[in-house]
C-alpha atoms as a PDB file:
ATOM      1  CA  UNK A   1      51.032 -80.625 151.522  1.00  0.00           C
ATOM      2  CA  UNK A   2      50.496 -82.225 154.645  1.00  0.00           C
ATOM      3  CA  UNK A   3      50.314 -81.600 158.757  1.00  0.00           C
ATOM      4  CA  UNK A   4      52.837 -83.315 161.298  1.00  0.00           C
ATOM      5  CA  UNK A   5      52.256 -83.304 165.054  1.00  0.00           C
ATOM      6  CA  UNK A   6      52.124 -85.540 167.957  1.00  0.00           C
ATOM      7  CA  UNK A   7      49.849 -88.249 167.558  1.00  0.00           C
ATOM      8  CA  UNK A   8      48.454 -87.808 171.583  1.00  0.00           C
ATOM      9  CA  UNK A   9      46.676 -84.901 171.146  1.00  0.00           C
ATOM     10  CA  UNK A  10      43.237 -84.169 169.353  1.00  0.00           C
ATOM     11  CA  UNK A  11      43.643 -84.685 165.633  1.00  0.00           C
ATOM     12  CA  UNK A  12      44.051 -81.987 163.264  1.00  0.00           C
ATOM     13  CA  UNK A  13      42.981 -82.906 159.720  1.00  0.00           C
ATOM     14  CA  UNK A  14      42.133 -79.796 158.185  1.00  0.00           C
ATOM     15  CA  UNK A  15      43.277 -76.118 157.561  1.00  0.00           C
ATOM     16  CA  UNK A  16      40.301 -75.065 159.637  1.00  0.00           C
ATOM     17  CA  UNK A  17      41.096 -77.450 162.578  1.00  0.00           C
ATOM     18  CA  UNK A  18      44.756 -75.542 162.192  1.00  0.00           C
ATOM     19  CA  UNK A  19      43.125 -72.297 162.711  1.00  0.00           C
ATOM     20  CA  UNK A  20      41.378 -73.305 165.709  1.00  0.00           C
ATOM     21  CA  UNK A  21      44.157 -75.103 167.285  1.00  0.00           C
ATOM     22  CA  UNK A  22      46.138 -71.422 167.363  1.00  0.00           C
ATOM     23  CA  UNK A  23      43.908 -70.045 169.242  1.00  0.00           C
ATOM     24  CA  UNK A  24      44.301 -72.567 171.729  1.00  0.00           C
ATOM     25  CA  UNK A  25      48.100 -71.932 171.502  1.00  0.00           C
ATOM     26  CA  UNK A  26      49.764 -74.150 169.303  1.00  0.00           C
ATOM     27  CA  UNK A  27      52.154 -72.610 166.430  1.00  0.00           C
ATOM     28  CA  UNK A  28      52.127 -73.498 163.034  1.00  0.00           C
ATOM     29  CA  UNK A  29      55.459 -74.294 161.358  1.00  0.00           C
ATOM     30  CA  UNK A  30      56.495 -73.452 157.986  1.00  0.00           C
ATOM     31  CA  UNK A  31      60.028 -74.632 156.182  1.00  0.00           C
ATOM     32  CA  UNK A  32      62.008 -71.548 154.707  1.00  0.00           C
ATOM     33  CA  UNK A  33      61.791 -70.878 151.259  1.00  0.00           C
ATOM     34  CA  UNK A  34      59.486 -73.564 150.395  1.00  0.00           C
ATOM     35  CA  UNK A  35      56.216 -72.962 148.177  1.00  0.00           C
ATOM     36  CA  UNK A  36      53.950 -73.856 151.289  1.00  0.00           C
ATOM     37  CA  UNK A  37      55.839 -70.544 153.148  1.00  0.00           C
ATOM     38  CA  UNK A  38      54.945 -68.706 149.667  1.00  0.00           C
ATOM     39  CA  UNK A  39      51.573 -69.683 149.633  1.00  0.00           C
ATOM     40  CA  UNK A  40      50.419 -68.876 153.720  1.00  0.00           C
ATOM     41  CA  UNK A  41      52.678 -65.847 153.166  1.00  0.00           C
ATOM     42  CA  UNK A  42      51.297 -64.383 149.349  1.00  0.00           C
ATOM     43  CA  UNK A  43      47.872 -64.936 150.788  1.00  0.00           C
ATOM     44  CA  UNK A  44      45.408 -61.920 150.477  1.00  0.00           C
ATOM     45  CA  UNK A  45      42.535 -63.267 151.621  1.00  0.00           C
ATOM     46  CA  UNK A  46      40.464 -66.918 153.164  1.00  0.00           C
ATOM     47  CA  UNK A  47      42.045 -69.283 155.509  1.00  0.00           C
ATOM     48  CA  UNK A  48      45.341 -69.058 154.292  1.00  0.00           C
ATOM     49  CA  UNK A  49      46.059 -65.679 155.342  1.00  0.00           C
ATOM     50  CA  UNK A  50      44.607 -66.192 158.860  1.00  0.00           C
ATOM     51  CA  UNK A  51      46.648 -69.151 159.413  1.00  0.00           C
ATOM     52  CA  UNK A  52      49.975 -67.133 158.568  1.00  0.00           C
ATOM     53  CA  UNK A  53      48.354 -64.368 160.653  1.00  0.00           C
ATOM     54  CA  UNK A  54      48.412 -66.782 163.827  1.00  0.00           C
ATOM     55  CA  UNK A  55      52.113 -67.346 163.311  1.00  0.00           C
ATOM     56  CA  UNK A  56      54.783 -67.253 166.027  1.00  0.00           C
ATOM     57  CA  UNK A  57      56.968 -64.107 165.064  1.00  0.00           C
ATOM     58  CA  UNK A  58      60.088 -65.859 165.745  1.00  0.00           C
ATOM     59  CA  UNK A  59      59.182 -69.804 165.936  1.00  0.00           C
ATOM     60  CA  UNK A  60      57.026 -70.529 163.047  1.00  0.00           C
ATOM     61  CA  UNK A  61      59.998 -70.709 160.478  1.00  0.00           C
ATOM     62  CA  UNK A  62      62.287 -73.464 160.124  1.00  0.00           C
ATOM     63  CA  UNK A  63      65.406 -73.828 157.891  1.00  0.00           C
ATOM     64  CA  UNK A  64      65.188 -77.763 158.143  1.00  0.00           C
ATOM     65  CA  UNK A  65      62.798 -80.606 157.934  1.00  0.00           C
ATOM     66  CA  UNK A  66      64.433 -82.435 160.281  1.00  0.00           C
ATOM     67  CA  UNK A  67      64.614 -79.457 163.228  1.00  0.00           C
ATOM     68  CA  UNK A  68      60.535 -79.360 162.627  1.00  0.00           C
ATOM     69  CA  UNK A  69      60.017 -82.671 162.763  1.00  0.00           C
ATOM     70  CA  UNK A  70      62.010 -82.605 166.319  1.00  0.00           C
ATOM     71  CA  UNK A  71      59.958 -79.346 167.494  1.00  0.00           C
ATOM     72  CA  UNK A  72      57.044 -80.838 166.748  1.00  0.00           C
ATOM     73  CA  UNK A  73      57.253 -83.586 169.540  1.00  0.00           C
ATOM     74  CA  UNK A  74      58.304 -80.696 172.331  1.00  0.00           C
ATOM     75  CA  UNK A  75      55.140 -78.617 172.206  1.00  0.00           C
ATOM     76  CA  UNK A  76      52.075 -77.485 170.288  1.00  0.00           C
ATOM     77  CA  UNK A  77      53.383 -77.385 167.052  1.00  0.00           C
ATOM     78  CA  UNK A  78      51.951 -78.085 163.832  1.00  0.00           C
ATOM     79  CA  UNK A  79      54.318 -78.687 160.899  1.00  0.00           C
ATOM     80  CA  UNK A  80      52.875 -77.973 157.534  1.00  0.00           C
ATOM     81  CA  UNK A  81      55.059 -79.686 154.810  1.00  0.00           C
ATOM     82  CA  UNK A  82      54.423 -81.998 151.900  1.00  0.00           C
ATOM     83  CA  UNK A  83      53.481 -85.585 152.689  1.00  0.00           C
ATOM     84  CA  UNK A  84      56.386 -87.587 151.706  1.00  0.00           C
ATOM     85  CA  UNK A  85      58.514 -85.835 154.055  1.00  0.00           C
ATOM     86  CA  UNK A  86      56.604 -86.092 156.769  1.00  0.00           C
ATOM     87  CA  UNK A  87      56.218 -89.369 156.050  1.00  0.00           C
ATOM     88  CA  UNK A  88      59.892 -90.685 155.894  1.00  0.00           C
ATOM     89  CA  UNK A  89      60.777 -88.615 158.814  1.00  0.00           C
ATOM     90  CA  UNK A  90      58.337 -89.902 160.871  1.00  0.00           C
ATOM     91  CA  UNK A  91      59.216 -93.424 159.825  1.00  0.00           C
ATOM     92  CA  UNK A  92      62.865 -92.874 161.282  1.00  0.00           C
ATOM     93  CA  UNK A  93      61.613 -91.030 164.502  1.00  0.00           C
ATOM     94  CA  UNK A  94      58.586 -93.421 165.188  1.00  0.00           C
ATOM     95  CA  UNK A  95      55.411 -92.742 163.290  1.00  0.00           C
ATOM     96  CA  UNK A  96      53.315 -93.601 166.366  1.00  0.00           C
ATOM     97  CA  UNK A  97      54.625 -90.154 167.684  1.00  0.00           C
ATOM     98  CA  UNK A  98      52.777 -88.294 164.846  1.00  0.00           C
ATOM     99  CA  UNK A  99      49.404 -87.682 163.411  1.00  0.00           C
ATOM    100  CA  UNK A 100      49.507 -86.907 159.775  1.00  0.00           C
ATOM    101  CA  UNK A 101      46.419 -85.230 159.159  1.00  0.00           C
ATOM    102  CA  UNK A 102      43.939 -86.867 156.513  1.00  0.00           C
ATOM    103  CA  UNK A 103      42.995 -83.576 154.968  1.00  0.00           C
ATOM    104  CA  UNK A 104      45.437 -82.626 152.381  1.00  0.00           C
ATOM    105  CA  UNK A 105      45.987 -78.397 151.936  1.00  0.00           C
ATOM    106  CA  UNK A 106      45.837 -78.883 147.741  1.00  0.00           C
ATOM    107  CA  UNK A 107      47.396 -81.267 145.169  1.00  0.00           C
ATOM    108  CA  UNK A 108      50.828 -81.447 144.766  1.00  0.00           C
ATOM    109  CA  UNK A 109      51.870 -82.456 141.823  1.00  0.00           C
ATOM    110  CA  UNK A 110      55.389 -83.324 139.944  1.00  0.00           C
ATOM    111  CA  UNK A 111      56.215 -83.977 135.987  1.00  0.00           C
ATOM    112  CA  UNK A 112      58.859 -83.393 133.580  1.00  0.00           C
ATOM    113  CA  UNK A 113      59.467 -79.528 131.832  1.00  0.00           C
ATOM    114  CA  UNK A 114      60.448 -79.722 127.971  1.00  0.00           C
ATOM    115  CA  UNK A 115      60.708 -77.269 125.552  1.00  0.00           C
ATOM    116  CA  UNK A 116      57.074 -75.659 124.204  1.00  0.00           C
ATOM    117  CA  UNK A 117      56.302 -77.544 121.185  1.00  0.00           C
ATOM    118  CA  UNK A 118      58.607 -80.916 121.992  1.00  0.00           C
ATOM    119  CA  UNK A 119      57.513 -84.043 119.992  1.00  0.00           C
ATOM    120  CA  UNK A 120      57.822 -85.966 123.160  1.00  0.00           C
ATOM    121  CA  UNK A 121      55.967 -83.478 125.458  1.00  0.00           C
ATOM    122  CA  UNK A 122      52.659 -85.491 124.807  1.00  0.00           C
ATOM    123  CA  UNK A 123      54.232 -88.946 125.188  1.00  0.00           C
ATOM    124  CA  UNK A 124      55.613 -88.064 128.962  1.00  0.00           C
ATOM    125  CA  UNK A 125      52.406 -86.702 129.891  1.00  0.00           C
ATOM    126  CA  UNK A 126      50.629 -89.916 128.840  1.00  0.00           C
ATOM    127  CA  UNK A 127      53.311 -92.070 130.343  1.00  0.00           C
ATOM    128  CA  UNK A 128      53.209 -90.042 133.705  1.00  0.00           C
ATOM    129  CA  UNK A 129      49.528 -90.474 133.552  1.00  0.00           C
ATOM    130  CA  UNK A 130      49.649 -94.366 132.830  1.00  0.00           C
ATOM    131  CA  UNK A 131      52.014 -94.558 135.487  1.00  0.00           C
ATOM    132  CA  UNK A 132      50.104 -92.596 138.323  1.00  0.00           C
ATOM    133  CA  UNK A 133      46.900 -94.362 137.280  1.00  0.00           C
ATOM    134  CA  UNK A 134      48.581 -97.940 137.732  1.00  0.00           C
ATOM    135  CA  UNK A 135      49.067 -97.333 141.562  1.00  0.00           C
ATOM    136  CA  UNK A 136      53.293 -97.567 140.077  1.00  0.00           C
ATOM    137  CA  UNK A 137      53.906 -94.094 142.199  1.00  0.00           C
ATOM    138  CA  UNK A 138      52.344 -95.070 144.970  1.00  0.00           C
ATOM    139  CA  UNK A 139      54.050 -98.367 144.780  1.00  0.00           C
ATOM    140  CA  UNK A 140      57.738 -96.638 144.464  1.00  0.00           C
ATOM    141  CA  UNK A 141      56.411 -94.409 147.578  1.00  0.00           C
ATOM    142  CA  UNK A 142      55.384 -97.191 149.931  1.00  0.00           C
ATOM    143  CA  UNK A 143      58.818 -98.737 148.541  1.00  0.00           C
ATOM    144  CA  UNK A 144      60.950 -96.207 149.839  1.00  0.00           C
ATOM    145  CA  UNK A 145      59.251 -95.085 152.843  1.00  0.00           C
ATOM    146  CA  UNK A 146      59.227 -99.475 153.616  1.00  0.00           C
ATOM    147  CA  UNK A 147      63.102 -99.459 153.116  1.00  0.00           C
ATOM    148  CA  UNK A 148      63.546 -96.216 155.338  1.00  0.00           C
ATOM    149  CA  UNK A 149      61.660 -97.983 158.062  1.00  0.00           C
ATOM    150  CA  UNK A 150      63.881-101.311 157.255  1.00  0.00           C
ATOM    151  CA  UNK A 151      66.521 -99.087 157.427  1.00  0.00           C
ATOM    152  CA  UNK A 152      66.285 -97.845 161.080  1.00  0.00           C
ATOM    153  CA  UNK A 153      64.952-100.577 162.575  1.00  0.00           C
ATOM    154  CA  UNK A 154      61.450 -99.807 164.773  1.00  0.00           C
ATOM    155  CA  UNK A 155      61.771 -96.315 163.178  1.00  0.00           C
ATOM    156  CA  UNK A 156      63.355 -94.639 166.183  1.00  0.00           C
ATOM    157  CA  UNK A 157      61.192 -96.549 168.854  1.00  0.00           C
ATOM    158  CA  UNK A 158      62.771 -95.633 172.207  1.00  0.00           C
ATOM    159  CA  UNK A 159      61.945 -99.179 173.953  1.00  0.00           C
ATOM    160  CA  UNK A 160      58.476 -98.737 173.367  1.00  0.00           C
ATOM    161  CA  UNK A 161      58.447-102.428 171.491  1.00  0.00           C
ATOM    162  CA  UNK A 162      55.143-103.319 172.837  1.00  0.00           C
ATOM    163  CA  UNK A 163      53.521-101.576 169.898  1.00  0.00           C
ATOM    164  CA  UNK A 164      55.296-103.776 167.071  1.00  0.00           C
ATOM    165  CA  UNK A 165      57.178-100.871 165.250  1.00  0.00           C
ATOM    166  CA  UNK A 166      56.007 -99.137 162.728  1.00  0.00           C
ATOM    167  CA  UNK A 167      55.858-101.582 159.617  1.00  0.00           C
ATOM    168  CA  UNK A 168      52.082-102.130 160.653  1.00  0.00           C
ATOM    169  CA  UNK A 169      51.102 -98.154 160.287  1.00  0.00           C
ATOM    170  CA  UNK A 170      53.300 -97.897 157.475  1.00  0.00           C
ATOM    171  CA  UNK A 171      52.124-100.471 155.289  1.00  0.00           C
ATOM    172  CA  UNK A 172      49.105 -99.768 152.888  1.00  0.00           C
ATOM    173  CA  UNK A 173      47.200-101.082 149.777  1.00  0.00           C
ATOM    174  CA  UNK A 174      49.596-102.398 147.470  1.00  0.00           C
ATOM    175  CA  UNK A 175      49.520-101.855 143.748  1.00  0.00           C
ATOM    176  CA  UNK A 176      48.169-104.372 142.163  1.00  0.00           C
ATOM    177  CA  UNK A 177      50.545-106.099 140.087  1.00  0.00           C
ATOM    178  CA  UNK A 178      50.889-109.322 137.772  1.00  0.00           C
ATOM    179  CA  UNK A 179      51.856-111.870 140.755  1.00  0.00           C
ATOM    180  CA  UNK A 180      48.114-110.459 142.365  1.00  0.00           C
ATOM    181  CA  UNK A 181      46.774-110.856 138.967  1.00  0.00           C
ATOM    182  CA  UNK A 182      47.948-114.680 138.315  1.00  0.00           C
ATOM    183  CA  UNK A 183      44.699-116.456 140.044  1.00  0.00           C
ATOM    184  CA  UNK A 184      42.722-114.707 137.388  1.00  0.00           C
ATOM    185  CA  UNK A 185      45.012-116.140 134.904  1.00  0.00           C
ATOM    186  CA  UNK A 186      44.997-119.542 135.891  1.00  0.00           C
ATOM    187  CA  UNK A 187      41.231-119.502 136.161  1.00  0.00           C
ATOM    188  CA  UNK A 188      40.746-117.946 132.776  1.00  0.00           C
ATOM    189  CA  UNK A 189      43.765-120.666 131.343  1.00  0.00           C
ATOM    190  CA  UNK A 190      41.396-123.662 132.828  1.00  0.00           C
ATOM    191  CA  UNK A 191      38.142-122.206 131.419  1.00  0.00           C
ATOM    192  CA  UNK A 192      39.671-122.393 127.889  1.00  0.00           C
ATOM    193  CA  UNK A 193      41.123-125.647 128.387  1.00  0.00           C
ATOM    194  CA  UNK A 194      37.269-126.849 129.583  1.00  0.00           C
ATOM    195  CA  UNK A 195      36.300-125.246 126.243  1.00  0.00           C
ATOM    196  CA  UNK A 196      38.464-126.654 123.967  1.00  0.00           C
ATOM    197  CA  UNK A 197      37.802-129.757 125.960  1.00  0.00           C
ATOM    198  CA  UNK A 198      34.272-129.741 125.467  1.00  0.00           C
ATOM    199  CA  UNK A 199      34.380-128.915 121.743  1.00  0.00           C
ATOM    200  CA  UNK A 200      36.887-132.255 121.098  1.00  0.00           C
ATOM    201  CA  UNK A 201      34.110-133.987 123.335  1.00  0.00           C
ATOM    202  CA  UNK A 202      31.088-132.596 120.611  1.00  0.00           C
ATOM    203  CA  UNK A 203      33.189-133.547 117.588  1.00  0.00           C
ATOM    204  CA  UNK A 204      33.749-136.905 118.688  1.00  0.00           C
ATOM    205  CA  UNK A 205      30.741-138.166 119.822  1.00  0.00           C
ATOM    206  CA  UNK A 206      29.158-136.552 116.531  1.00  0.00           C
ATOM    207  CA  UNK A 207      31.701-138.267 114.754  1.00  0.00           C
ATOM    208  CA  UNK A 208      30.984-141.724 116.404  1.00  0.00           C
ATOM    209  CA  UNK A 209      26.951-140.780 116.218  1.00  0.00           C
ATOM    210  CA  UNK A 210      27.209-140.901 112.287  1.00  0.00           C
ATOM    211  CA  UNK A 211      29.662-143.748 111.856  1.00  0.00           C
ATOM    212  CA  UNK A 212      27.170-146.075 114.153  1.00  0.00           C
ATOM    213  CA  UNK A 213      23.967-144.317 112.584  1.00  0.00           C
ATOM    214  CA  UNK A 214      22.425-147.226 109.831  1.00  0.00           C
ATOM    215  CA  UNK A 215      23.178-146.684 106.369  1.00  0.00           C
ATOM    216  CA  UNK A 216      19.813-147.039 104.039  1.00  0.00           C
ATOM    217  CA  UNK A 217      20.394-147.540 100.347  1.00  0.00           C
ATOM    218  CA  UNK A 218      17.496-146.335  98.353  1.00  0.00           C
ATOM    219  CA  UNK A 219      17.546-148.407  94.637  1.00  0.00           C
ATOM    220  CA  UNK A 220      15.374-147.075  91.455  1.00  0.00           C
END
C-alpha cells in the first residue's frame, strides 16, 4: 500500500509522518471497500487505529481512485492506496504533482488460488517465485506504467514542459535481461577461443620440438 499527495509540500513517507500530518489538518483518504479501508477500520490497537481515528467523518472515503487522486491535488489530503495505482494515475495526471511516499504500510502480495492438495500448487509457487526474483514483475510494471505515460503524452502536464515530462521520474532500474547480459558473453566466447588457441599453439610447437629434436641410435 502506498501514500499519494502533492509533491510541494513536506514529504510524508511513513504511517507515523501520516499521523502527524492530521494534526496539522490534512485528511487521510481511504477507497471504499478496499482491504486498506478494512485494515485502518478493523484496527484495535497501534498506529493504525489512530490514523482511522483522525479521519474526516464525511471526506476520508472515496468510491473511486480516480476522484482521490483529483482531491488529492485541492487540499491536504493524503491518499492511502496500493502502489501501482497510484502510480499509473499519477503518470496520466503528471507525476511531478505527487509524492509517493518511500515507506510502504506492509507487503502486498498477489498469486494464484488452487485447490488444497493440487499437483501443480508447488510448481506455480516456484514459478511465481522465479519470476519475482528475476526482476520479470517489476519489468511488466515499469512496462505498463511506461506505455500509460506513452499513452498520454507528458502525463497530463498542463504546459509545464520545462520539466521534460514524466518519462525521466518514471523510468527505473531495468531488469536485467539477455541483451544486458551479451558483453559477458562475448567476453567469455573470446576467452575460450584464446584457450583453445593457445592449446593448438602448445601442441604444435611440441610437435615441431620433437620432429627437429636429433635422433641418437644406440647399437649393442
Amino acid at each position: 500500500a502506498f501514500l499519494a499527495r502533492p509533491s510541494f509540500e513536506a514529504p510524508i513517507d511513513s504511517l507515523e509522518d501520516l499521523l502527524k500530518a492530521t494534526k496539522q489538518g490534512y485528511i487521510p483518504i481511504f477507497l471504499a471497500g478496499t482491504s486498506n479501508e478494512f485494515l485502518f477500520k478493523g484496527a484495535s490497537a497501534g498506529i493504525f487505529k489512530k490514523i482511522w481515528e483522525s479521519r474526516h467523518p464525511s471526506q476520508s472515503v472515496t468510491h473511486t481512485i480516480d476522484q482521490a487522486m483529483d482531491v488529492v491535488l485541492k487540499g491536504k489530503r493524503v491518499f492511502v492506496n496500493a502502489r501501482l495505482g497510484a502510480v499509473i494515475r499519477a503518470a496520466v495526471r503528471g507525476s511531478h504533482k505527487y509524492h509517493l511516499a518511500r515507506q510502504a504500510m506492509y507487503p502486498q502480495n498477489y498469486g494464484i488460488a488452487c485447490s488444497s492438495g493440487a499437483p501443480y500448487n508447488n510448481l506455480f509457487t516456484d514459478l511465481l517465485l522465479r519470476m519475482v526474483e528475476t526482476g520479470l514483475v517489476d519489468k511488466w510494471t515499469q512496462d505498463q506504467v511506461n506505455k500509460v505515460t506513452k499513452t498520454h503524452g507528458n502525463g497530463g502536464d498542463d504546459g509545464d514542459s520545462g520539466r521534460g515530462g514524466d518519462k525521466t521520474t518514471l523510468m527505473g532500474p531495468d531488469a536485467i535481461s539477455l541483451t544486458h547480459l551479451q558483453g559477458a558473453f562475448f567476453i567469455l566466447g573470446f576467452g575460450y577461443l584464446v584457450a583453445v588457441l593457445a592449446l593448438l599453439g602448445e601442441a604444435y610447437v611440441h610437435c615441431s620440438c620433437l620432429q627437429a629434436a636429433p635422433q641418437i641410435h644406440i647399437s649393442l
